[in-house]
C-alpha atoms as a PDB file:
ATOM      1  CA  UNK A   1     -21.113   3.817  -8.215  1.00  0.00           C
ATOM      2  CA  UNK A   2     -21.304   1.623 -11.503  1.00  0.00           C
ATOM      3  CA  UNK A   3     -20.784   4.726 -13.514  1.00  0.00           C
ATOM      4  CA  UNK A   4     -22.930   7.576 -11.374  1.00  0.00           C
ATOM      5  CA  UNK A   5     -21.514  10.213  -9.902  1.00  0.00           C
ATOM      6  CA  UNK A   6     -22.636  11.777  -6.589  1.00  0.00           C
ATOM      7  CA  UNK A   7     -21.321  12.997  -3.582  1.00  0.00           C
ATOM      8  CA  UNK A   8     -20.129   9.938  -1.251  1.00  0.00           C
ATOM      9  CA  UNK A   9     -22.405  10.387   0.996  1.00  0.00           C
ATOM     10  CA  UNK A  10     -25.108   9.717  -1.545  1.00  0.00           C
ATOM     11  CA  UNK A  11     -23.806   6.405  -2.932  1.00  0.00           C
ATOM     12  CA  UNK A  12     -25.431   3.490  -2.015  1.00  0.00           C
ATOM     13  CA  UNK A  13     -24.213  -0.228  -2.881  1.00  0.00           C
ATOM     14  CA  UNK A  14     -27.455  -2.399  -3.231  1.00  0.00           C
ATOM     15  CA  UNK A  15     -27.304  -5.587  -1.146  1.00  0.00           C
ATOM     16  CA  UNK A  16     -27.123  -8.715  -0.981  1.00  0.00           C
ATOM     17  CA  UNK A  17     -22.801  -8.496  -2.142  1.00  0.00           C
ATOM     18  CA  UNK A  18     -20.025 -10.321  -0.456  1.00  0.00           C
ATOM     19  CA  UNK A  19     -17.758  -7.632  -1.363  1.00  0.00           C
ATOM     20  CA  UNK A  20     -19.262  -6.752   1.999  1.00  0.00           C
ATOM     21  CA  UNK A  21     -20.277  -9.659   3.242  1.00  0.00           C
ATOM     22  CA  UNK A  22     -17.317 -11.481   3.157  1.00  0.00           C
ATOM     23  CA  UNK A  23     -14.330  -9.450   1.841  1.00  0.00           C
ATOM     24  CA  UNK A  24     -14.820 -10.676  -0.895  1.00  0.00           C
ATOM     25  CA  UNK A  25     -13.457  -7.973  -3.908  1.00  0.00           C
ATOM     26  CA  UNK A  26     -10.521  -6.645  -4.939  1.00  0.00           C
ATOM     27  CA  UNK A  27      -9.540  -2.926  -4.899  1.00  0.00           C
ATOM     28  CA  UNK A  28      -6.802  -0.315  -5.737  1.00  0.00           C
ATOM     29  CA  UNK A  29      -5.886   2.996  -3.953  1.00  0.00           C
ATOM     30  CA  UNK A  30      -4.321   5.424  -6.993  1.00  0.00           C
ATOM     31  CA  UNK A  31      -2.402   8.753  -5.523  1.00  0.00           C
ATOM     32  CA  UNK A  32      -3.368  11.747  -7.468  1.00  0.00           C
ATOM     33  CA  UNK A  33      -1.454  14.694  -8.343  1.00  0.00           C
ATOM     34  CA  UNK A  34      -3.233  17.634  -9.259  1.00  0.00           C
ATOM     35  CA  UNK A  35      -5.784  15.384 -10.879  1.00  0.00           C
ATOM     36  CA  UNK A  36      -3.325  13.412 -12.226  1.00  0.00           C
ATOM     37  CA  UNK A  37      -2.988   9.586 -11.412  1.00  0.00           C
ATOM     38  CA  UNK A  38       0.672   8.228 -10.330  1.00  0.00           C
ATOM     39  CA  UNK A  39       1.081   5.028 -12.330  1.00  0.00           C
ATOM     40  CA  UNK A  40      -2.395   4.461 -13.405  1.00  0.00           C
ATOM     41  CA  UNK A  41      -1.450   1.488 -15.788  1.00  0.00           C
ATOM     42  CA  UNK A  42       0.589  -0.400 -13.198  1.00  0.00           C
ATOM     43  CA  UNK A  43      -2.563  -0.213 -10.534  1.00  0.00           C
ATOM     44  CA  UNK A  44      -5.028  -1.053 -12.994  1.00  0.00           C
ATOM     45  CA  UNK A  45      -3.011  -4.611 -13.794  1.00  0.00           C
ATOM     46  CA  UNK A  46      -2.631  -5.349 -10.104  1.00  0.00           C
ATOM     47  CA  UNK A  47      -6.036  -4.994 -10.447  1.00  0.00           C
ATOM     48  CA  UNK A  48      -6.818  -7.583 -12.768  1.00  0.00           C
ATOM     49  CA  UNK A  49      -3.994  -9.685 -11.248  1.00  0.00           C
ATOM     50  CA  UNK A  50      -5.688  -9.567  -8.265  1.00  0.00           C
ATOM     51  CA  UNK A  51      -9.307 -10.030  -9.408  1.00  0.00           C
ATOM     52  CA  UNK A  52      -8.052 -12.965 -11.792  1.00  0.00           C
ATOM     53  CA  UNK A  53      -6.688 -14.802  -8.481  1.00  0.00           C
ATOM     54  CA  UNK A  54     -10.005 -15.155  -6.656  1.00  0.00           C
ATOM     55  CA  UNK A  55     -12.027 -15.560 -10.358  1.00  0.00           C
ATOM     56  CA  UNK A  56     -13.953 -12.407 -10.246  1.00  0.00           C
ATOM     57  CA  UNK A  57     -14.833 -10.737 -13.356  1.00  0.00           C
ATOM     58  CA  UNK A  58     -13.971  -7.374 -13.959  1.00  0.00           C
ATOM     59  CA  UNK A  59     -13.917  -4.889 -17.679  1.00  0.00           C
ATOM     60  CA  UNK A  60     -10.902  -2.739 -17.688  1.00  0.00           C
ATOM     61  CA  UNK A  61     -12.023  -0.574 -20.378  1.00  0.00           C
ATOM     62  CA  UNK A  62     -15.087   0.453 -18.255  1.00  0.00           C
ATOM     63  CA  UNK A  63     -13.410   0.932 -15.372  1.00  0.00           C
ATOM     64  CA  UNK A  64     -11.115   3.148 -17.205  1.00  0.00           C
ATOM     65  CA  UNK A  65     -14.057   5.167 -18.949  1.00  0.00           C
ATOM     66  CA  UNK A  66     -15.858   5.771 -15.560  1.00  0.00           C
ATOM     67  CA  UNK A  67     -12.810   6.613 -14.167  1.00  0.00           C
ATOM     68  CA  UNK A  68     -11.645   9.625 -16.793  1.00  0.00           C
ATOM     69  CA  UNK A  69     -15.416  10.900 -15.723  1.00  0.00           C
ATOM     70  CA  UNK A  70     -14.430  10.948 -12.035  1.00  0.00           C
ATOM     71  CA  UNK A  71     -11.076  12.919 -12.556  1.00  0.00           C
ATOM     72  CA  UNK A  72     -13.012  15.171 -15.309  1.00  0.00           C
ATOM     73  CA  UNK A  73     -15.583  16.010 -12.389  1.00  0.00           C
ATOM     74  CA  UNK A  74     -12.776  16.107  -9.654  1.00  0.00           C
ATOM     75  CA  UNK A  75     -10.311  18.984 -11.374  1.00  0.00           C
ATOM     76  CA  UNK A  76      -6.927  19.209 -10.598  1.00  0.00           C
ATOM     77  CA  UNK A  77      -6.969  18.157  -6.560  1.00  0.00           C
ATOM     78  CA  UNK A  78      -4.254  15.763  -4.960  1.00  0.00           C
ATOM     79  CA  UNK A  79      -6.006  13.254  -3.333  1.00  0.00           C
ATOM     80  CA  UNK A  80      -6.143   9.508  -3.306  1.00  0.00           C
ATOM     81  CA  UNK A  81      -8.704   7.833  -5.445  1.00  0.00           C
ATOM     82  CA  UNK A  82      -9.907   4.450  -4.935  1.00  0.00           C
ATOM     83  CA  UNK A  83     -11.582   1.952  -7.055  1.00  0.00           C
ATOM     84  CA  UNK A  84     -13.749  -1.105  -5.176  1.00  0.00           C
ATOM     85  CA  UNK A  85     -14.708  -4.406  -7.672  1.00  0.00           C
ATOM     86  CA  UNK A  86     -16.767  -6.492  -5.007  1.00  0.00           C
ATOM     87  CA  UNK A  87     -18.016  -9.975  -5.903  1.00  0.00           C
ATOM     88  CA  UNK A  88     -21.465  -8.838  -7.430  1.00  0.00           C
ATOM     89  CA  UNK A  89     -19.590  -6.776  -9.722  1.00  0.00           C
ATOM     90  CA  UNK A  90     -19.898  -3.516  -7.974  1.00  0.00           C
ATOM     91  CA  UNK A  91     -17.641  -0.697  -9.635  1.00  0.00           C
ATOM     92  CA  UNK A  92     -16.656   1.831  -7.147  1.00  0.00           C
ATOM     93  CA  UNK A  93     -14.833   4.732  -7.850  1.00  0.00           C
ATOM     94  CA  UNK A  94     -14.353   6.682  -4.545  1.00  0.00           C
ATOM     95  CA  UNK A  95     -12.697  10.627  -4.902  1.00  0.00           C
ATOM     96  CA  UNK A  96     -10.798  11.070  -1.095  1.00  0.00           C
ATOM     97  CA  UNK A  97      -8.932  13.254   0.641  1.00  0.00           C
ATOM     98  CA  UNK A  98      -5.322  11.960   1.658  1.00  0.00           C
ATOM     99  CA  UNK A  99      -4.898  10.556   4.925  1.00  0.00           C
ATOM    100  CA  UNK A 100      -2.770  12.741   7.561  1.00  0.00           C
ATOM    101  CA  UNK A 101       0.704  11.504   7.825  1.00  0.00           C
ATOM    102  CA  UNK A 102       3.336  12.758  10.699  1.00  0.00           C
ATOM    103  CA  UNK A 103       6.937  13.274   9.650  1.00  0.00           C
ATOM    104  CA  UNK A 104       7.737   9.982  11.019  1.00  0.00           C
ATOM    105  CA  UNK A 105       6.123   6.786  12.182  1.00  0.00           C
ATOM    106  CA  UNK A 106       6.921   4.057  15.286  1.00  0.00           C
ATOM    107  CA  UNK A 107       6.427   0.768  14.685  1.00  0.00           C
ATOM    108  CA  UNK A 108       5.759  -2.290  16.841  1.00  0.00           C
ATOM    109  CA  UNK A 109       6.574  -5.661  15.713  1.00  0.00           C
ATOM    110  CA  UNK A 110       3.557  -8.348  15.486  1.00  0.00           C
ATOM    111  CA  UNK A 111       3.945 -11.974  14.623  1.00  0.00           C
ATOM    112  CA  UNK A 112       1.543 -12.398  11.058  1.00  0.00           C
ATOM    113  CA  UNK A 113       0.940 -15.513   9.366  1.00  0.00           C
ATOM    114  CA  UNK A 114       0.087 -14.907   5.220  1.00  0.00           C
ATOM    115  CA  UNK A 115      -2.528 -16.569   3.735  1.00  0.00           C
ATOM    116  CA  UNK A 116      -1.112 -18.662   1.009  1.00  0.00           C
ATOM    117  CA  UNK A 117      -4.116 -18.377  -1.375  1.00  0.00           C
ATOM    118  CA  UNK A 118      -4.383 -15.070  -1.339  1.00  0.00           C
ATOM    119  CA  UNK A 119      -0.614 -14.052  -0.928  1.00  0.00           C
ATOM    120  CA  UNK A 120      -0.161 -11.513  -3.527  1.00  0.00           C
ATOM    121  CA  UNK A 121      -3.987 -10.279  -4.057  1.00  0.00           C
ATOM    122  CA  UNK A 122      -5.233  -6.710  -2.892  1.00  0.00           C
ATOM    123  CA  UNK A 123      -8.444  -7.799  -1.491  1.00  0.00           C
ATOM    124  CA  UNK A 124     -11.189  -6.892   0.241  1.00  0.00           C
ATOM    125  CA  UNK A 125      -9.821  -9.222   3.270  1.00  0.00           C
ATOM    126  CA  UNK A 126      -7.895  -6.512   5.475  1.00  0.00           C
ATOM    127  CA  UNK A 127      -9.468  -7.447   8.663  1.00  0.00           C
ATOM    128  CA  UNK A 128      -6.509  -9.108   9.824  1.00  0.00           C
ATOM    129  CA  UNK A 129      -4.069  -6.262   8.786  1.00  0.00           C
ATOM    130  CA  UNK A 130      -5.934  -4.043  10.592  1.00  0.00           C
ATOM    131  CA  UNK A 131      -6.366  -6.091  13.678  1.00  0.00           C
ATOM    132  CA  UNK A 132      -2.214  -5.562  13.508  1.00  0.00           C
ATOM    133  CA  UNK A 133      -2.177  -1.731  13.426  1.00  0.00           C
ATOM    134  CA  UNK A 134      -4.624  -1.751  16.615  1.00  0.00           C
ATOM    135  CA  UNK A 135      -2.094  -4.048  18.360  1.00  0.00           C
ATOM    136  CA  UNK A 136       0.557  -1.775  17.731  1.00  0.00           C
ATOM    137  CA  UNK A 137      -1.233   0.893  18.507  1.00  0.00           C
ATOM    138  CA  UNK A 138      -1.846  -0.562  22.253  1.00  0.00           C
ATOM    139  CA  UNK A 139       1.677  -1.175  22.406  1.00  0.00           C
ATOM    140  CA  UNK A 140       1.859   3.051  21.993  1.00  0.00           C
ATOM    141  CA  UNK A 141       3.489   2.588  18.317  1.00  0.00           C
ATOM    142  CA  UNK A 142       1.601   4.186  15.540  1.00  0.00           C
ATOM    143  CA  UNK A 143       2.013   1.204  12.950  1.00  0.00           C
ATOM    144  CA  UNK A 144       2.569  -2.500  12.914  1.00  0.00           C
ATOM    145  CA  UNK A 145       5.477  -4.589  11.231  1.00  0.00           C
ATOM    146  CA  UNK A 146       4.384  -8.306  10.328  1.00  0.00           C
ATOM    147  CA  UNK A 147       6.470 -10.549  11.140  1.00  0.00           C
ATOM    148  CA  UNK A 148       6.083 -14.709  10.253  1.00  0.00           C
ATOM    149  CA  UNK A 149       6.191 -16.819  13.127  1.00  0.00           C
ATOM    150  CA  UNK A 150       9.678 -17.931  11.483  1.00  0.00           C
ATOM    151  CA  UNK A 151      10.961 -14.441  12.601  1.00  0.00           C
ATOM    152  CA  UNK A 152      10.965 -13.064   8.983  1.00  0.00           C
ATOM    153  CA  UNK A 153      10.118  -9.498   8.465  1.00  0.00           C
ATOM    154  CA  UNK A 154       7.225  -8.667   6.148  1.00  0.00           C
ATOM    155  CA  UNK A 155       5.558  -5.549   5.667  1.00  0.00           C
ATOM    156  CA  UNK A 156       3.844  -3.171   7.330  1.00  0.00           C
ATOM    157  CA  UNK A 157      -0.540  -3.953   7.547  1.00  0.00           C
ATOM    158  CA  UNK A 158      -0.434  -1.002   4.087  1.00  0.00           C
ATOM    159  CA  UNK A 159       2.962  -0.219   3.144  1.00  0.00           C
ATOM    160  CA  UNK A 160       6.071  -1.750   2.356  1.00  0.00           C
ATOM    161  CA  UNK A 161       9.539  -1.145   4.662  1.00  0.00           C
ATOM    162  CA  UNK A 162      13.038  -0.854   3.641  1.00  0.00           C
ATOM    163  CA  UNK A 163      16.072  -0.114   6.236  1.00  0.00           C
ATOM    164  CA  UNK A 164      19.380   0.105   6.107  1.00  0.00           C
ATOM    165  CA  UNK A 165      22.126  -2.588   6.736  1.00  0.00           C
ATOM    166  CA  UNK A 166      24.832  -1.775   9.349  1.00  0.00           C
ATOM    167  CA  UNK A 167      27.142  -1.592   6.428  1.00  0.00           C
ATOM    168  CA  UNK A 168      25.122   1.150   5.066  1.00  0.00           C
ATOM    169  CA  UNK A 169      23.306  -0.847   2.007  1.00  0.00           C
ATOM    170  CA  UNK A 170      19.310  -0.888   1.504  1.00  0.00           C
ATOM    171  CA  UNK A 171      16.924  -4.204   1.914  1.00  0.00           C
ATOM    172  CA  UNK A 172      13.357  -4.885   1.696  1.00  0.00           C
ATOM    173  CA  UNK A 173      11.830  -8.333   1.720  1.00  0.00           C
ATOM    174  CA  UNK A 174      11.601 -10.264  -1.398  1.00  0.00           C
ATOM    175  CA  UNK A 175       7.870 -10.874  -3.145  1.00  0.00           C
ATOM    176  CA  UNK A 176       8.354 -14.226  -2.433  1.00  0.00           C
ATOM    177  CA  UNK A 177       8.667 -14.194   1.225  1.00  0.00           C
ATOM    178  CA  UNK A 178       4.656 -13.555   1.121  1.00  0.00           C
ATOM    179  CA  UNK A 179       4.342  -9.603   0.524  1.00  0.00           C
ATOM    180  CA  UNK A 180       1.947  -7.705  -1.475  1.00  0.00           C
ATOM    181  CA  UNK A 181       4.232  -6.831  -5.109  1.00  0.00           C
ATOM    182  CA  UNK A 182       4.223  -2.691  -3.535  1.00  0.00           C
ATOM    183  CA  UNK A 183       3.893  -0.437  -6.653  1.00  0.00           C
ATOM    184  CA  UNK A 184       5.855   1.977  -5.089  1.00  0.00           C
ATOM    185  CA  UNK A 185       8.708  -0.216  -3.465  1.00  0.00           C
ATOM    186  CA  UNK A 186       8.959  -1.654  -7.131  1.00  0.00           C
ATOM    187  CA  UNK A 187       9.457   2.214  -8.108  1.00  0.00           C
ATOM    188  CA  UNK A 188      12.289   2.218  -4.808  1.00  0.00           C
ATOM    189  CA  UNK A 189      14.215  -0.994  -5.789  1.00  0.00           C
ATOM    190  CA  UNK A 190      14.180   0.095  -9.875  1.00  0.00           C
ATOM    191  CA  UNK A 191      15.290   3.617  -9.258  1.00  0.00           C
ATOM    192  CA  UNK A 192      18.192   2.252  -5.969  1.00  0.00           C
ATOM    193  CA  UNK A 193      20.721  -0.759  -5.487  1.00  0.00           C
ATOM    194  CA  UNK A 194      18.410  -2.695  -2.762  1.00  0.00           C
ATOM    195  CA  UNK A 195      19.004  -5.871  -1.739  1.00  0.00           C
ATOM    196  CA  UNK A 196      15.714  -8.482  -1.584  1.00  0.00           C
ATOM    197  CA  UNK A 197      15.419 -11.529   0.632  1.00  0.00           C
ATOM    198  CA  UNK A 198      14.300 -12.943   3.247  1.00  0.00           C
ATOM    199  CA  UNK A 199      15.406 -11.059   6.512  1.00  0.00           C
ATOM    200  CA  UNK A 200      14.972 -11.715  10.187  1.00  0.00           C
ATOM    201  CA  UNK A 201      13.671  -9.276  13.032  1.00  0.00           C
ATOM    202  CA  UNK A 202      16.938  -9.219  14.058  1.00  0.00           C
ATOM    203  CA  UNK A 203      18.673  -8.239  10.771  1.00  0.00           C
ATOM    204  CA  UNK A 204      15.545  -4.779  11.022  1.00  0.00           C
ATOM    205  CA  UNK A 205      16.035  -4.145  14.809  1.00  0.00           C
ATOM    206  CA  UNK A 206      19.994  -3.896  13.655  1.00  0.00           C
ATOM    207  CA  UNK A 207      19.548  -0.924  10.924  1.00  0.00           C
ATOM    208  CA  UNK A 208      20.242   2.473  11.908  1.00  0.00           C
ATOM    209  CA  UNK A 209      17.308   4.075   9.745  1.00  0.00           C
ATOM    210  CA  UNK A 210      14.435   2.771   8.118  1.00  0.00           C
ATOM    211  CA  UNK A 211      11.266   3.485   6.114  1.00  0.00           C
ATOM    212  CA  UNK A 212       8.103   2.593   4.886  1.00  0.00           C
ATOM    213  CA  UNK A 213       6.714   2.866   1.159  1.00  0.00           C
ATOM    214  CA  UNK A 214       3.294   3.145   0.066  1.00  0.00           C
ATOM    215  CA  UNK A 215       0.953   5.193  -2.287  1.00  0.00           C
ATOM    216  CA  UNK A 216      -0.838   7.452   0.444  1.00  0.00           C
ATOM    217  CA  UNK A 217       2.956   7.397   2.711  1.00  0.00           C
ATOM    218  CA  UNK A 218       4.984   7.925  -0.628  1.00  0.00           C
ATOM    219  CA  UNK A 219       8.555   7.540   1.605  1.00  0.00           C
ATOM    220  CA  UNK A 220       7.953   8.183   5.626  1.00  0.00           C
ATOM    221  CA  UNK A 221      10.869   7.764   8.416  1.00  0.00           C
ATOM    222  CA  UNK A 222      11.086   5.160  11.019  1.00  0.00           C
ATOM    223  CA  UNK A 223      11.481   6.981  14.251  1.00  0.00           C
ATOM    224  CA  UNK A 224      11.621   3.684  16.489  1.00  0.00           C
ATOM    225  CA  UNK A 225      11.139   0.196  15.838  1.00  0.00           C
ATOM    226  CA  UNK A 226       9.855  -2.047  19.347  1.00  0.00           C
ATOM    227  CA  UNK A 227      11.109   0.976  21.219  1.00  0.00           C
ATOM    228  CA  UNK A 228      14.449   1.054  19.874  1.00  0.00           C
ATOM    229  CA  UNK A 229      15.203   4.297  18.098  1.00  0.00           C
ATOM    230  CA  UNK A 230      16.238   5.561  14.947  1.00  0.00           C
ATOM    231  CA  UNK A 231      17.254   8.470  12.724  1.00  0.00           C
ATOM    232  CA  UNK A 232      14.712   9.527  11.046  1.00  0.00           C
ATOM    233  CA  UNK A 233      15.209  10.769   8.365  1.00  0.00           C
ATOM    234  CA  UNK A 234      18.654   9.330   7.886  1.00  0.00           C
ATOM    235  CA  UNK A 235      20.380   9.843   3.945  1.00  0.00           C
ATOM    236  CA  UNK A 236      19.216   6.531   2.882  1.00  0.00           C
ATOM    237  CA  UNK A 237      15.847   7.447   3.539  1.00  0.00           C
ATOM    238  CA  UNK A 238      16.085  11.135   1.850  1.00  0.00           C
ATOM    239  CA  UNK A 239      17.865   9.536  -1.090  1.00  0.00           C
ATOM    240  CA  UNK A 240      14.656   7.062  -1.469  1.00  0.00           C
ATOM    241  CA  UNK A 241      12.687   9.975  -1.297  1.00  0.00           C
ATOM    242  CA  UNK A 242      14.380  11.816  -3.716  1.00  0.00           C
ATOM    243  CA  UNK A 243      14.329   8.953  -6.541  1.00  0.00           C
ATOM    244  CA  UNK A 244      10.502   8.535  -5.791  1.00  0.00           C
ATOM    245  CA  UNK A 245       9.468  11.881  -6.414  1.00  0.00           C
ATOM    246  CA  UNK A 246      12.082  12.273  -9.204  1.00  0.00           C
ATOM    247  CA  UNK A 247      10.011   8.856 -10.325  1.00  0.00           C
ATOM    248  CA  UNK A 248       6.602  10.308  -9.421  1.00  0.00           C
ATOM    249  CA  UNK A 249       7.319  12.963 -12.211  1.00  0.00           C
ATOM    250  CA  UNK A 250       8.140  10.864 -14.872  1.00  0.00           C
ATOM    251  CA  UNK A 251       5.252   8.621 -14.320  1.00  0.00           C
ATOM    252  CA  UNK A 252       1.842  11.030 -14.085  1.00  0.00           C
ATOM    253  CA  UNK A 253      -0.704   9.814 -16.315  1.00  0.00           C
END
């Protein structure tokens, strides 16, 4: 917390701040591998991208410092390691342990309107993404998929999705179609031919395999998508997984 270390359950974030307040912040979730950040860089400028959308302040270079402290006091531990910049300047640095993930995930399909304004910023805001995974979740899928009220596919509330085309080729939506620019599905799409646009539910519900993208997920199956199943994994999906990991290698800071 602004350059202490503790354990987490010692850090406390003095109030008033609208980082909590209001959602009002920016943060970053970095996967670590043996103590070693995946594309540290490449999070860090989100990070300013995203704090230079809503005008909030932030120093790299101290954010960098603080955080070669953290991994020096962390040793050589995968985990996932987020970093917090609220609105009253707030630099959080949070050491976690990576979520539990199954070998595949069921999604449910729920109608999600972007915010313009902040369409492309990883902020504080995720109330409404959340709200979609608990939806799903009473429909008795594990995850959401957004969907605009045009019938275009999104994202899922924390992860990008790819799926295959009946003709066997990969898609995602484009970044322009109101996504958040996925440093891992930018990995996917470098590394594979994948074709970005602007897809319908129908063109998804039609793919025989699918999969979603994400720091914490790195490259999970589909099982079922609105109760319609699907192979998971199918070869497009181990083929993404392959070129990540071959891509997770090459990139360790």
């Amino acid at each position: 917390m602004d350059g202490s270390i503790s354990a987490t359950p010692e850090a406390t974030l003095p109030l008033p701040d609208d980082g909590l307040y209001r959602g009002d912040g920016v943060f970053e979730v970095i996967r670590l591998y043996r103590g070693r950040p995946f594309a540290l860089g490449e999070h860090l400028d989100r990070l300013e991208r995203s704090a230079g959308a809503i005008e909030l302040p932030i120093e790299r270079e101290r954010i960098e410092r603080e955080l070669d402290a953290l991994l020096e006091a962390l040793g050589p531990e995968d985990a996932q390691l987020r970093v917090v910049i609220t609105r009253r300047g707030r630099r959080i640095l949070l050491a976690e342990e990576l979520p539990s993930q199954g070998a595949s995930v069921r999604l449910a399909s729920v109608t999600y309107s972007p915010s313009v304004i902040l369409t492309g910023v990883k902020s504080l805001s995720y109330g409404a993404n959340m709200q979609a995974t608990r939806l799903a979740k009473g429909r008795g899928a594990d995850e959401a998929v957004l969907v605009r009220p045009d019938g275009i596919v999104l994202e899922a509330p924390t992860s990008a999705i790819f799926w295959v085309s009946p003709e066997g080729g990969l898609r995602t939506p484009s970044i322009s179609s109101g996504i958040l620019e996925s440093i891992t599905r930018a990995r996917i799409v470098r590394a594979l031919h994948v074709d970005e646009g602007e897809f319908g539910l129908d063109d998804l519900l039609s793919a025989p395999e699918a999969f979603l993208a994400s720091t914490t997920r790195e490259v999970q199956p589909v099982a079922a998508i609105d109760d319609r199943d699907l192979e998971a994994p199918g070869p497009r999906t181990a083929e993404a997984d392959q070129a990540f990991q071959r891509s997770v290698e090459a990139g360790l800071d």
